[in-house]
Protein backbone atom coordinates (compact mmCIF):
# COMPACT_ATOMS: atom_id res chain seq x y z
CA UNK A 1 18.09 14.97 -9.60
CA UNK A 2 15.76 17.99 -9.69
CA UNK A 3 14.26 19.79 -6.87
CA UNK A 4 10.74 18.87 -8.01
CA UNK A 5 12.00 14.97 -7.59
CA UNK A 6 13.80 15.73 -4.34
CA UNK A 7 11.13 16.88 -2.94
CA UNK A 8 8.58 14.52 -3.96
CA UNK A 9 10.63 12.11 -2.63
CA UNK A 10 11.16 13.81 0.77
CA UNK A 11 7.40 14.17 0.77
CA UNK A 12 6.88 10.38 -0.11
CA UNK A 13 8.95 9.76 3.09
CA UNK A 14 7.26 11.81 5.53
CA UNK A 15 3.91 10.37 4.15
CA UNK A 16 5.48 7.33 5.34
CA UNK A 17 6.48 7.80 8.31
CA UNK A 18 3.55 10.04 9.33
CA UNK A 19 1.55 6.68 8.71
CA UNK A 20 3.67 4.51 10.53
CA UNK A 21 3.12 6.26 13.47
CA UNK A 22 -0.57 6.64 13.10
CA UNK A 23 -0.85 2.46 13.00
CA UNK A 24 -3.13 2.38 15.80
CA UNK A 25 -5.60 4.91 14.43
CA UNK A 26 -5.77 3.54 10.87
CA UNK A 27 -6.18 0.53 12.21
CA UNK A 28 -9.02 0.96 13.93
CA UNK A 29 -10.65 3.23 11.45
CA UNK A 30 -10.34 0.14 8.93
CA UNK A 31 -11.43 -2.93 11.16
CA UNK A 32 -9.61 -5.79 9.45
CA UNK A 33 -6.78 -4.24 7.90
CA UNK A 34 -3.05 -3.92 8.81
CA UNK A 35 0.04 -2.50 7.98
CA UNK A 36 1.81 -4.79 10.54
CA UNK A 37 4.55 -5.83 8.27
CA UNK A 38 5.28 -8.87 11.05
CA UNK A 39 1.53 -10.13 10.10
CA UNK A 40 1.49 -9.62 5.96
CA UNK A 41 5.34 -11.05 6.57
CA UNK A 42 3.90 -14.17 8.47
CA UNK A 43 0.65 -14.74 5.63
CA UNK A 44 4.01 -14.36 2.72
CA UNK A 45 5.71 -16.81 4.29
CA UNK A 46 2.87 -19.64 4.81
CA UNK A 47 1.96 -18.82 0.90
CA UNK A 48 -1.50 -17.57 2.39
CA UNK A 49 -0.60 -14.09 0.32
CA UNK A 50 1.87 -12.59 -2.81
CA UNK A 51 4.43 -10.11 -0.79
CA UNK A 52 3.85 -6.68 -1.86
CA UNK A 53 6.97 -6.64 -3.89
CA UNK A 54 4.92 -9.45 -6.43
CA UNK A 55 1.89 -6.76 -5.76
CA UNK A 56 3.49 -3.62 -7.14
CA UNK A 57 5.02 -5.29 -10.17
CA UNK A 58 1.98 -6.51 -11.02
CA UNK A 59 0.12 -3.13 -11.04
CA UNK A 60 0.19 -0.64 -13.83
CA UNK A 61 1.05 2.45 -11.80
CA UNK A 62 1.48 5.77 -13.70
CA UNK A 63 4.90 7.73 -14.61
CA UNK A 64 4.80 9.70 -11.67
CA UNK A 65 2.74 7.37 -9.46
CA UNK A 66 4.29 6.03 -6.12
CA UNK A 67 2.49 3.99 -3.38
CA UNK A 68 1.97 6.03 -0.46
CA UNK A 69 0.02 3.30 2.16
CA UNK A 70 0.07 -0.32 1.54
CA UNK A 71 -2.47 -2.06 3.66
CA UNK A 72 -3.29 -5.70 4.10
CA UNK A 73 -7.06 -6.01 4.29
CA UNK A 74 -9.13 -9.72 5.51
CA UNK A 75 -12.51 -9.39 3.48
CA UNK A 76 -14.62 -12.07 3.15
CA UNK A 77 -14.25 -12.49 -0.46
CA UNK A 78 -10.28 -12.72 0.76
CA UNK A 79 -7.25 -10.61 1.35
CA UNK A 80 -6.62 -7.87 -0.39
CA UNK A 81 -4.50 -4.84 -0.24
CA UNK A 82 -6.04 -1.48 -0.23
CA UNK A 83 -3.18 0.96 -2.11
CA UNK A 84 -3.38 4.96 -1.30
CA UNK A 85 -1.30 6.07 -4.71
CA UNK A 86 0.35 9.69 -4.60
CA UNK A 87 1.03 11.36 -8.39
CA UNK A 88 3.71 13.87 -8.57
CA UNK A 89 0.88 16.47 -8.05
CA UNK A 90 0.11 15.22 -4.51
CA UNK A 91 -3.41 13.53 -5.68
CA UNK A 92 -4.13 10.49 -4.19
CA UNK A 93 -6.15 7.89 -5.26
CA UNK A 94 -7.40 4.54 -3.58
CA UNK A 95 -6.72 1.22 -5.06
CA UNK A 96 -7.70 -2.61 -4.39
CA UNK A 97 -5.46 -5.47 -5.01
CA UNK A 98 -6.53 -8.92 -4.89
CA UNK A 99 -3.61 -10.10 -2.23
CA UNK A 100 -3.94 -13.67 -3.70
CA UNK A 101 -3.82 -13.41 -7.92
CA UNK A 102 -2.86 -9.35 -7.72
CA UNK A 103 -5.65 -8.62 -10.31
CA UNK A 104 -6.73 -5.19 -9.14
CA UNK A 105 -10.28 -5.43 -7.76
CA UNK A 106 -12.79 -2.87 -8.98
């Protein structure tokens, strides 16, 4: 493994966990979505929602492209999950998948 994939990856995981800790913040800074894996676990299990796993093999991501923040958002149009995507340059991009079908929502 190269350096340049070691430490994208390292990066990748302090992304993470610097989002896991912020919960409360991004949750109220985006009233009606989650990353409460216990809730998107929950809406799996009754069928309400695909898991995430379905989600991300669904998507087209880029070589390169890794999902940063996965969060479970209640719309009225439905659920859907709003994707924060890291490249291996550190740009991040937003993107909005239908949590129902997983057709990416424009």
């Amino acid at each position: 493994m190269t350096k340049k994939r070691i430490f994208n990856r390292c990066a990748t995981v302090i992304f993470m966990a610097v989002a896991l800790i912020s919960i409360p913040t991004a949750h109220a800074q985006n009233a009606g979505c989650t990353v409460d894996r216990m809730v998107i676990n929950l809406a799996v299990q009754k069928g309400e929602i695909q898991s995430f796993v379905q989600i991300k093999n669904q998507i087209k991501l880029k070589p390169g492209d890794r999902v940063l923040r996965a969060e479970l958002c209640v719309r009225p149009a439905g659920p859907l999950y709003a994707l924060t995507i890291v490249n291996d340059n550190g740009v991040e991009r937003r993107l909005n998948v239908d949590a129902v079908n997983g057709k990416v929502i424009r």
